[in-house]
C-alpha atoms as a PDB file:
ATOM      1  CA  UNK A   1       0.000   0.000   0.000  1.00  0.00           C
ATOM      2  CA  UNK A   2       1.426   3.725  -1.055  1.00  0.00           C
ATOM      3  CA  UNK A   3       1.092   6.129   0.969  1.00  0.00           C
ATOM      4  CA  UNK A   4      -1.079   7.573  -1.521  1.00  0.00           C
ATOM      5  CA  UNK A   5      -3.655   5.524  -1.004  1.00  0.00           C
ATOM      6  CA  UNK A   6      -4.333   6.395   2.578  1.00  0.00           C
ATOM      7  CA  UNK A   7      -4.111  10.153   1.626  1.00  0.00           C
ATOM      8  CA  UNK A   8      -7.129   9.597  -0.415  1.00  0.00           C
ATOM      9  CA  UNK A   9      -9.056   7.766   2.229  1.00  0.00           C
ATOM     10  CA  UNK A  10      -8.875  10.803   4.228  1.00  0.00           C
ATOM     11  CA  UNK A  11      -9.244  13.387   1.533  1.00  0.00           C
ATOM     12  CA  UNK A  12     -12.637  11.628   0.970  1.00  0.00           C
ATOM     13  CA  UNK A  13     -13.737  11.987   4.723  1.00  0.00           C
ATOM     14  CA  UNK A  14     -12.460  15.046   5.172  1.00  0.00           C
ATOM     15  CA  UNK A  15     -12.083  17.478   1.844  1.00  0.00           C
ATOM     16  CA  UNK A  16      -9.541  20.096   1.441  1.00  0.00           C
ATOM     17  CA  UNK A  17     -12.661  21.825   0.514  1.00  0.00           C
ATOM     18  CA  UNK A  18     -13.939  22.462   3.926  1.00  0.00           C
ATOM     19  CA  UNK A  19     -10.662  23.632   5.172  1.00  0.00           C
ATOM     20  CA  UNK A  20     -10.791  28.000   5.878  1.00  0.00           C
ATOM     21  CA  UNK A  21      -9.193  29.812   3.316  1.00  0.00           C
ATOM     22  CA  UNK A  22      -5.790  30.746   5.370  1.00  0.00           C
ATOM     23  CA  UNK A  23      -5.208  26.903   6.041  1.00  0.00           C
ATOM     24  CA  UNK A  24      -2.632  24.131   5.047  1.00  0.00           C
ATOM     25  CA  UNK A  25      -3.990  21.088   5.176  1.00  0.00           C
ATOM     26  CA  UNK A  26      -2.792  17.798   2.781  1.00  0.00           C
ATOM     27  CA  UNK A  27       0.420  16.122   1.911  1.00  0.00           C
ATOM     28  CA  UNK A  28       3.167  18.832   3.364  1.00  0.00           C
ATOM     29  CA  UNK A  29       6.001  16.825   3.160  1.00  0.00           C
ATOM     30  CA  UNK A  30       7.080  13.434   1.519  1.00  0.00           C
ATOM     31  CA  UNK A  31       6.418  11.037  -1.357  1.00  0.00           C
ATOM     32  CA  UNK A  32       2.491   9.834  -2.328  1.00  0.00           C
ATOM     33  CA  UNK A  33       3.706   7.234  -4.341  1.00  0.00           C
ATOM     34  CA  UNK A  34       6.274   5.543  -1.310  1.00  0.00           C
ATOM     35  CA  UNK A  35       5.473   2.729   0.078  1.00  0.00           C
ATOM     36  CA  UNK A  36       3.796   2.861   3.896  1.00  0.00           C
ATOM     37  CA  UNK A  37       5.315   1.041   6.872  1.00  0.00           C
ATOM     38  CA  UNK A  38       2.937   2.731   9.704  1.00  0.00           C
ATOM     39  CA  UNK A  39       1.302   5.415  10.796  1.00  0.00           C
ATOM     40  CA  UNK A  40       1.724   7.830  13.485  1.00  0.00           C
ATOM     41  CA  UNK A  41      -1.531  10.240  14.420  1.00  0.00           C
ATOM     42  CA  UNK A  42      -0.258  13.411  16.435  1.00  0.00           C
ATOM     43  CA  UNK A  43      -1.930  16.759  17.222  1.00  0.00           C
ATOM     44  CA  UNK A  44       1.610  18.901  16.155  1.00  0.00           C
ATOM     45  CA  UNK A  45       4.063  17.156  14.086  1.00  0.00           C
ATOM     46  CA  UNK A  46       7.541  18.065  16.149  1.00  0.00           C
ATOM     47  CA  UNK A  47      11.379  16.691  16.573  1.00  0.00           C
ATOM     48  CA  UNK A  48       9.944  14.010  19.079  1.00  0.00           C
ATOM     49  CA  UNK A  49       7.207  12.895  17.536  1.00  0.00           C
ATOM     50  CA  UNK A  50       9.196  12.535  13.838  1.00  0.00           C
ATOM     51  CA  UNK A  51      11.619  10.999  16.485  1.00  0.00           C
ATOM     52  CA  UNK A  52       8.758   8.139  17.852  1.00  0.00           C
ATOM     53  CA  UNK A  53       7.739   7.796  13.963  1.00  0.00           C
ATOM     54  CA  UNK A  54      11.268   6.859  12.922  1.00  0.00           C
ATOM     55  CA  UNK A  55      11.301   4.778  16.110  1.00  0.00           C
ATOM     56  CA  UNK A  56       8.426   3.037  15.587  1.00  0.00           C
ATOM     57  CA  UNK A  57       8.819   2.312  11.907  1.00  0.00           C
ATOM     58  CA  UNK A  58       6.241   4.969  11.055  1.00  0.00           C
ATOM     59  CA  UNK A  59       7.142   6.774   7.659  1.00  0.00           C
ATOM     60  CA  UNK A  60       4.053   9.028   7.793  1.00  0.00           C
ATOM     61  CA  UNK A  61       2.489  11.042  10.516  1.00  0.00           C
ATOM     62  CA  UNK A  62      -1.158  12.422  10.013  1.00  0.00           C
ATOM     63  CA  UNK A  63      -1.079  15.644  12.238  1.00  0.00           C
ATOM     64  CA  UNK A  64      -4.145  18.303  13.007  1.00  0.00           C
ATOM     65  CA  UNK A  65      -1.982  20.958  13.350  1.00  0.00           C
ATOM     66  CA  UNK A  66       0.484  21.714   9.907  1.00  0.00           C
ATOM     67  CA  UNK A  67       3.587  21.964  10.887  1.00  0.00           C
ATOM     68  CA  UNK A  68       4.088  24.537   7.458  1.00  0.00           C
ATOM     69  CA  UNK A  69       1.619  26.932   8.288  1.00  0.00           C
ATOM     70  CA  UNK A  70       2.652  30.381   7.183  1.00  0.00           C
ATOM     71  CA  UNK A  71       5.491  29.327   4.427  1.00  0.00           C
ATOM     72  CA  UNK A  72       9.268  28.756   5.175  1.00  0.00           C
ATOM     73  CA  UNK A  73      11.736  30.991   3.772  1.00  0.00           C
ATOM     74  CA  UNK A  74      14.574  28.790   4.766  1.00  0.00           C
ATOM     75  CA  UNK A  75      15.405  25.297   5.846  1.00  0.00           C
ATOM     76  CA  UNK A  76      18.759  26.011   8.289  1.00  0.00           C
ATOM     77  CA  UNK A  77      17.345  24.334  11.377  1.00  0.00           C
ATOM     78  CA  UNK A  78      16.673  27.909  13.111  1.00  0.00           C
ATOM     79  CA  UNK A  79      13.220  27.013  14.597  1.00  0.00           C
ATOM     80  CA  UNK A  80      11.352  24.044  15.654  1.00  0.00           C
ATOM     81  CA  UNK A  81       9.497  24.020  12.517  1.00  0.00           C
ATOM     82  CA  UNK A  82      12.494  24.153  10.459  1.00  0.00           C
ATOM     83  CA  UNK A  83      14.254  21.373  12.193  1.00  0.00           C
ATOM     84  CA  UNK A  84      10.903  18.833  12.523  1.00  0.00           C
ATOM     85  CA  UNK A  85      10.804  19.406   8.673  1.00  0.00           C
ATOM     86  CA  UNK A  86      14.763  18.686   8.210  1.00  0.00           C
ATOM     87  CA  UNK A  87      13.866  15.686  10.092  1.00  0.00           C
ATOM     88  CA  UNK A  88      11.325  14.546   8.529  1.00  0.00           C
ATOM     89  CA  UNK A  89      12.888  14.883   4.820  1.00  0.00           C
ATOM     90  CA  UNK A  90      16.048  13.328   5.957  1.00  0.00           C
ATOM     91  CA  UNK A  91      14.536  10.088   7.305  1.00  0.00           C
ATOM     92  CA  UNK A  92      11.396   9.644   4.388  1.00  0.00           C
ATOM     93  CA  UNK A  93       8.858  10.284   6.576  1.00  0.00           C
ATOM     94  CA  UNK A  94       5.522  12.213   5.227  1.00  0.00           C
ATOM     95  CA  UNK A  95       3.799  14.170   7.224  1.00  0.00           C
ATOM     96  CA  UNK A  96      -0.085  15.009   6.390  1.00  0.00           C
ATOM     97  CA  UNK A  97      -2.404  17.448   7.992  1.00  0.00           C
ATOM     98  CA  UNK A  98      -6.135  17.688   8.329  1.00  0.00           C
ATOM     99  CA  UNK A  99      -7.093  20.822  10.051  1.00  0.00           C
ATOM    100  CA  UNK A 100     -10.107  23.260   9.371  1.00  0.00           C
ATOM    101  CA  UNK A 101     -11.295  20.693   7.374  1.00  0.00           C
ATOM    102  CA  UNK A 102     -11.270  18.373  10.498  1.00  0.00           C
ATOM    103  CA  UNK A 103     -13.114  20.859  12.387  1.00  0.00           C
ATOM    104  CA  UNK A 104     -15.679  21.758  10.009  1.00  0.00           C
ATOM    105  CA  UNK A 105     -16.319  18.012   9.122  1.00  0.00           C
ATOM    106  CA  UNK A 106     -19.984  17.666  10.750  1.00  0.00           C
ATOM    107  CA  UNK A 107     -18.404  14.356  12.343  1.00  0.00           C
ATOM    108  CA  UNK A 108     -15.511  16.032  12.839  1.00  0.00           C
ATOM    109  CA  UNK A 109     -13.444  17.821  16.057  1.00  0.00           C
ATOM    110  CA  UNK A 110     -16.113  19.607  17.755  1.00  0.00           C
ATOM    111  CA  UNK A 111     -18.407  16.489  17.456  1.00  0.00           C
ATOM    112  CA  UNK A 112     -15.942  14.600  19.260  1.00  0.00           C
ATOM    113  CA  UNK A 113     -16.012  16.549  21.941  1.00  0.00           C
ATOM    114  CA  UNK A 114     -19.490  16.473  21.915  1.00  0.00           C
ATOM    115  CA  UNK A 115     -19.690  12.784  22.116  1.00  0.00           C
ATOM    116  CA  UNK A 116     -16.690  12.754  25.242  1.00  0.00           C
ATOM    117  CA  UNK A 117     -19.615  15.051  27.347  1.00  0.00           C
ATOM    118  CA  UNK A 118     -22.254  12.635  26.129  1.00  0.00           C
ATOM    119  CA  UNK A 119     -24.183  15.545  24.510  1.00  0.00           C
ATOM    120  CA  UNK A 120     -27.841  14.710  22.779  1.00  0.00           C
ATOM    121  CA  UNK A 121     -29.584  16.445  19.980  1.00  0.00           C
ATOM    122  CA  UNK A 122     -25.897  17.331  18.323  1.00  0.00           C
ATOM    123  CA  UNK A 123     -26.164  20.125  16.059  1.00  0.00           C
ATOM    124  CA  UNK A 124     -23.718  22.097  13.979  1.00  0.00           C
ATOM    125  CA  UNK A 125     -23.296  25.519  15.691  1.00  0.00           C
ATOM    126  CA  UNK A 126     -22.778  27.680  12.575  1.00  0.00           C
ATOM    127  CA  UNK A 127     -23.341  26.208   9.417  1.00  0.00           C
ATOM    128  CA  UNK A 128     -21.289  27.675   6.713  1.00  0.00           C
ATOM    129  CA  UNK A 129     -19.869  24.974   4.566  1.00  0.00           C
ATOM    130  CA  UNK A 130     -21.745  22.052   2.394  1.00  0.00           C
ATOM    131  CA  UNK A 131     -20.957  18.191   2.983  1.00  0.00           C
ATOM    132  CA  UNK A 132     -22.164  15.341   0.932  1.00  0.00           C
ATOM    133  CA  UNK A 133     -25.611  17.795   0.453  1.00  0.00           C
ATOM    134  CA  UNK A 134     -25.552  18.129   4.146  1.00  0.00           C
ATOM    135  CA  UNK A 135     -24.903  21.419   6.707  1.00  0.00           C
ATOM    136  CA  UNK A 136     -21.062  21.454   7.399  1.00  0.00           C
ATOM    137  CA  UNK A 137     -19.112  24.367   9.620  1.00  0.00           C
ATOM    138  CA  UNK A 138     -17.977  25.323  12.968  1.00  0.00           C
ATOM    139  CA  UNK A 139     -18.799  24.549  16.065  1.00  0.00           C
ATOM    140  CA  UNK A 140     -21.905  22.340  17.735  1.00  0.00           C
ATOM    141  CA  UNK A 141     -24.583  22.384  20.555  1.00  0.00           C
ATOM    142  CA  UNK A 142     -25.884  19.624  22.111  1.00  0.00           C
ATOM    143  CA  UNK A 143     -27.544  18.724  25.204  1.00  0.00           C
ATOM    144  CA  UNK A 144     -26.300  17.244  28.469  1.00  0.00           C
ATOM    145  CA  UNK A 145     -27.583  13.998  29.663  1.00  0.00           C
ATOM    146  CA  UNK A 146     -29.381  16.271  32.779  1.00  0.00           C
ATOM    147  CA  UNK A 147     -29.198  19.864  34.156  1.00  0.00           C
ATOM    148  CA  UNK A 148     -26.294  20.594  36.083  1.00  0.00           C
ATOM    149  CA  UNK A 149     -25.951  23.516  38.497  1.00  0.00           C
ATOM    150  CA  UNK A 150     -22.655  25.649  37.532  1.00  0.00           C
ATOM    151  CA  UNK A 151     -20.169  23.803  39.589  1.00  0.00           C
ATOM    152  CA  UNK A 152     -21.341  20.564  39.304  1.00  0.00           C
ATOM    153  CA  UNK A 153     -20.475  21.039  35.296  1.00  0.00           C
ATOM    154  CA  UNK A 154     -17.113  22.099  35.952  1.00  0.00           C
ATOM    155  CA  UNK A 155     -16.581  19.032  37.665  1.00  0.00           C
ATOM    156  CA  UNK A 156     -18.424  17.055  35.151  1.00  0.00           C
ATOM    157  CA  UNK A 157     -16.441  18.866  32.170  1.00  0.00           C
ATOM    158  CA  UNK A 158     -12.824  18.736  34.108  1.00  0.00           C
ATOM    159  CA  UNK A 159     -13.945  15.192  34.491  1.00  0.00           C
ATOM    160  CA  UNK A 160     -14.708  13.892  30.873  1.00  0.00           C
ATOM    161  CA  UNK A 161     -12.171  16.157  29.298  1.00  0.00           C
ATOM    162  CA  UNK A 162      -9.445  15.101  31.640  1.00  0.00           C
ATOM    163  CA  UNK A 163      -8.062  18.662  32.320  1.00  0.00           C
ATOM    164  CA  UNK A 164      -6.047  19.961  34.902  1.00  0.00           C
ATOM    165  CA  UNK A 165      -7.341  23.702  35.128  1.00  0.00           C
ATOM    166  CA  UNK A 166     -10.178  25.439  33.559  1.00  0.00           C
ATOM    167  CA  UNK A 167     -10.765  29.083  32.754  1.00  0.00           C
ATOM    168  CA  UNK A 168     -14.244  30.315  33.080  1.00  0.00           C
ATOM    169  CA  UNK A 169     -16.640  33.677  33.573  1.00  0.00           C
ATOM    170  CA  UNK A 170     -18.987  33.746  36.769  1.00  0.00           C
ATOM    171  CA  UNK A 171     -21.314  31.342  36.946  1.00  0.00           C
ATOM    172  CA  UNK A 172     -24.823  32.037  35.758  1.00  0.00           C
ATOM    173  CA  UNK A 173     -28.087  31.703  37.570  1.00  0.00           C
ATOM    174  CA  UNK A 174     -29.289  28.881  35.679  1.00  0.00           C
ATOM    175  CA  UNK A 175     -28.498  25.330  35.394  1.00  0.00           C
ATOM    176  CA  UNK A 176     -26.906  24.390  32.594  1.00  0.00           C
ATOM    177  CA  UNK A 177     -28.303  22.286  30.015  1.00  0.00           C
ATOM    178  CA  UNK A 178     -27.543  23.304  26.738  1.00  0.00           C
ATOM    179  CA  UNK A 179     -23.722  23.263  25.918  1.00  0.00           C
ATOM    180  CA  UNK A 180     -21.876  24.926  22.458  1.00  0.00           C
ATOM    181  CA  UNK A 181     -18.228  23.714  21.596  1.00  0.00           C
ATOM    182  CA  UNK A 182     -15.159  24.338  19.523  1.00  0.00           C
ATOM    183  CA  UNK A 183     -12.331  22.639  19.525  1.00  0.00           C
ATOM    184  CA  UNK A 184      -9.133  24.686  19.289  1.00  0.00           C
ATOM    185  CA  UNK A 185      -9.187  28.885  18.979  1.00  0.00           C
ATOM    186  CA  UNK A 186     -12.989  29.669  18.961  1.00  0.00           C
ATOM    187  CA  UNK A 187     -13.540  33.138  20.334  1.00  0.00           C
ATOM    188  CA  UNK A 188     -15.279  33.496  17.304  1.00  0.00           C
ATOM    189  CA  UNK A 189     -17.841  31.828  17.653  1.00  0.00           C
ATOM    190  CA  UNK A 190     -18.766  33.557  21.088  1.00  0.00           C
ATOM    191  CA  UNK A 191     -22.083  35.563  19.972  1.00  0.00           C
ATOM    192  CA  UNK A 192     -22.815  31.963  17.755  1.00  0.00           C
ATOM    193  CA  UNK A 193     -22.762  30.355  21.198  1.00  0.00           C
ATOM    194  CA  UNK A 194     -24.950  33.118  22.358  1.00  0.00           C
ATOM    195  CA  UNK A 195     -27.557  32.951  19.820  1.00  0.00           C
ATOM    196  CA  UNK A 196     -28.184  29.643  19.667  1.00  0.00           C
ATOM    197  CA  UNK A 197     -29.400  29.768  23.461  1.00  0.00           C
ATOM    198  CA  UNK A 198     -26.363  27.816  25.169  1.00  0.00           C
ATOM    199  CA  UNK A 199     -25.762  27.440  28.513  1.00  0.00           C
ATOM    200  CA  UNK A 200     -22.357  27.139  27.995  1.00  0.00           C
ATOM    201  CA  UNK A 201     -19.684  27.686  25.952  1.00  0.00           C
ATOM    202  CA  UNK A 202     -16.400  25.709  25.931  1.00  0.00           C
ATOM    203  CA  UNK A 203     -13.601  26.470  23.453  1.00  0.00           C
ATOM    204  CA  UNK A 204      -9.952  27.811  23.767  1.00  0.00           C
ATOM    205  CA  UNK A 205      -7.637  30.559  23.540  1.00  0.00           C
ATOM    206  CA  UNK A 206     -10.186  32.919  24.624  1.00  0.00           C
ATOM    207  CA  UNK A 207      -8.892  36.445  25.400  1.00  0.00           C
ATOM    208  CA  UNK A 208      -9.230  38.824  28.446  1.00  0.00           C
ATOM    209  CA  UNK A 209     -11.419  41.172  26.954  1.00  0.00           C
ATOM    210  CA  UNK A 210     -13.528  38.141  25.133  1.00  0.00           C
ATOM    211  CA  UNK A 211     -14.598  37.091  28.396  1.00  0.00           C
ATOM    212  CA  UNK A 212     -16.518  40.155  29.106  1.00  0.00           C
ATOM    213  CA  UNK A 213     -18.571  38.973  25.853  1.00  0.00           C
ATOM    214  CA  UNK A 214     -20.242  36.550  27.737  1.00  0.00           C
ATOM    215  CA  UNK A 215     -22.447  39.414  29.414  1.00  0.00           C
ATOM    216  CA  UNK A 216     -24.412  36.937  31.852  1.00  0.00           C
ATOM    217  CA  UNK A 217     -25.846  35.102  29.056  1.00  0.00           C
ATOM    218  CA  UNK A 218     -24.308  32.187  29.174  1.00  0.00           C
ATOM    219  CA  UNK A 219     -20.839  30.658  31.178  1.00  0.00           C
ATOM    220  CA  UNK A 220     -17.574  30.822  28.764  1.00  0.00           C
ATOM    221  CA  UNK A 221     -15.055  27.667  29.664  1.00  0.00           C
ATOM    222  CA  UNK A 222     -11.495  27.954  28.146  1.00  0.00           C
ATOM    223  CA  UNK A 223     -10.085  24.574  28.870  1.00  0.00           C
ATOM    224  CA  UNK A 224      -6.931  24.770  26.739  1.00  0.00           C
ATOM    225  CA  UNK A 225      -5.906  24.087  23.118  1.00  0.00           C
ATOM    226  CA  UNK A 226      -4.395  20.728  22.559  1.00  0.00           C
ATOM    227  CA  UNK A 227      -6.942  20.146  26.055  1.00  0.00           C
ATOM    228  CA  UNK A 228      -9.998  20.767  23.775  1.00  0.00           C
ATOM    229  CA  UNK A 229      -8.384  18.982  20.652  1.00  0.00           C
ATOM    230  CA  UNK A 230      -6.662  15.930  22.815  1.00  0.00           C
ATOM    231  CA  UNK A 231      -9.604  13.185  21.504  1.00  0.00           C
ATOM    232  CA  UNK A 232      -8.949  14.278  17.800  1.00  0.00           C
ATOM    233  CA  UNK A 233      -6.298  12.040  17.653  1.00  0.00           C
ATOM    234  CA  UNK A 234      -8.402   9.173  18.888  1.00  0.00           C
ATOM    235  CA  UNK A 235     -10.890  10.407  16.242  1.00  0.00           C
ATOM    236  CA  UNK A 236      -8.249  10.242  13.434  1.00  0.00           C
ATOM    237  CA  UNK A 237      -7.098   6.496  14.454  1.00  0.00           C
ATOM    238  CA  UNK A 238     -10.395   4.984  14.920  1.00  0.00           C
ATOM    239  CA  UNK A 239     -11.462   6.496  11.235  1.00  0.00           C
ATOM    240  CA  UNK A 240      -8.093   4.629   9.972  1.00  0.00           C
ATOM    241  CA  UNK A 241      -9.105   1.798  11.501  1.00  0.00           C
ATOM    242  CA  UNK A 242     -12.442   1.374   9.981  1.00  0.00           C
ATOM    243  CA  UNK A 243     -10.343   1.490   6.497  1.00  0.00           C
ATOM    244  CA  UNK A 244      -8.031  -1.443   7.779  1.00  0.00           C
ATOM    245  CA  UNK A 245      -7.978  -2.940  11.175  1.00  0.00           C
ATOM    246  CA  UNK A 246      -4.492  -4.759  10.620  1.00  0.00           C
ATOM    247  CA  UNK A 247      -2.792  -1.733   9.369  1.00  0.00           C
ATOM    248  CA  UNK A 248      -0.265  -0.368  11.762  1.00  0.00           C
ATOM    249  CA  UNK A 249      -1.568   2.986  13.306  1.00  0.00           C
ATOM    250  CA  UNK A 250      -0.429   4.272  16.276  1.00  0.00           C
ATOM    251  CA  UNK A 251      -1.217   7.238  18.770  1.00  0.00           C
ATOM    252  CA  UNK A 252       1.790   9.504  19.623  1.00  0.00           C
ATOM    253  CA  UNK A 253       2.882   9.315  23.245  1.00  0.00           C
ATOM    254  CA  UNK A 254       4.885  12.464  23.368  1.00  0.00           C
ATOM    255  CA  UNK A 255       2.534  14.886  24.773  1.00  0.00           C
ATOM    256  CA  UNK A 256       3.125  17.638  22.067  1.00  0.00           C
ATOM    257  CA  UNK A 257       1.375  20.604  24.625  1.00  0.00           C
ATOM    258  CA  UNK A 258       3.150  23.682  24.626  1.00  0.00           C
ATOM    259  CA  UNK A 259       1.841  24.856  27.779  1.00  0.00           C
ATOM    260  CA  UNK A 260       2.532  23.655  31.383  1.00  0.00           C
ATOM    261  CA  UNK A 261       0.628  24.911  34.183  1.00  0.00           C
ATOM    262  CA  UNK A 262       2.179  24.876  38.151  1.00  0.00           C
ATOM    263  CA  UNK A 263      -0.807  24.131  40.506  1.00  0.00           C
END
């Protein structure tokens, strides 16, 4: 099997044609037509995990995050980005990224998260893209399996998303019952959240001044980046899995989070 071949297995469940405009996502480095001895699923492609691939006999890592995102004007080994590429090149391994595309696939990254809080009544949160005739975009609401006063969901959430910290605005005077969720950077979809009558909103990356936005309407919860996108990586594998069971996928071990928090 080429490496090719698995490229279009995931072009077809998630097209380059849902990713946003400013995106990477596809083949960034490597050879279609060589020959595949593994795979390695990752959140961010870096020096370790090009390290485990090479260890593990992996010659192509499927990533979420590109590891080319805004162009290279150089390949000297000056940043991380540079050197993971080097890397990469100089031991045959491919790396492949599925990004926007993955989060605006309607069974995509926020729907994972959805299903990890055992949401109901899943719905896309702001439908701007077409799939297969069907609503595709950003975001989704569902509802919890029963009201939760405002602490009792931060439990529940720290919980099922297995997170060490959580960011949040005041609590609201209202169970919650109705949740929105991003995965990944989703300030944007704050007044989205808002709208569509949520209790809750949990994304990342939110900003100071973004949390005023939530005005009382509704609680914000910024549990972290690679927190909110952690399960995308099981998402990725089991998809692989349902193309061929025997094929040698692996999850990365190397916990690829930028961020470390002292408690």
């Amino acid at each position: 099997m080429k490496i090719g071949e698995i490229i279009s297995v995931l072009d077809a469940w998630a097209p380059s044609y849902l990713a946003e405009g400013y995106d990477n996502v596809g083949l960034i480095t490597g050879n279609a037509d060589q020959a595949i001895t593994g795979v390695l699923v990752c959140l961010d492609s870096t020096e370790e995990v090009i390290q485990e691939a090479i260890d593990k006999k992996c010659n192509l890592v499927i990533a979420h995050h590109p590891i080319i995102f805004k162009g290279l004007k150089k390949l000297v080994g000056g940043n991380h980005v540079e050197r993971t590429v080097i890397k990469a090149i100089q031991h045959d391994i491919a790396i492949y990224a599925s990004h926007t595309n993955l989060d605006n696939l309607p069974n995509g990254v926020s729907k994972k998260i959805a299903s990890v809080l055992e949401l109901n009544q899943v719905d896309i949160l702001e439908p701007n893209k077409v799939y297969n005739d069907q609503p595709a975009g950003s975001g989704c609401t569902g509802i919890l399996p029963f009201a939760m006063e405002p602490q009792e969901f931060l439990d529940y959430v720290k919980n099922k998303m297995k997170l060490q910290v959580i960011r949040h605005t005041s609590y609201i005077n209202r169970e919650i019952k109705k949740v929105a969720v991003c995965g990944g950077s989703g300030a944007f979809l704050i007044y989205a959240a808002q709208n569509s009558m949520a209790d809750a909103y949990i994304t990342a990356d939110i900003k100071y001044h973004e949390f005023f936005s939530a005005e009382d309407s509704l609680m914000i919860l910024d549990i972290g980046h690679y927190e909110s996108e952690f399960f995308t990586m099981d998402l990725m594998a089991d998809y692989l899995k349902t193309f061929d069971k025997e094929f040698p996928t692996f999850i990365t071990t190397v916990n690829t989070n930028p961020v470390k928090y002292f408690l």
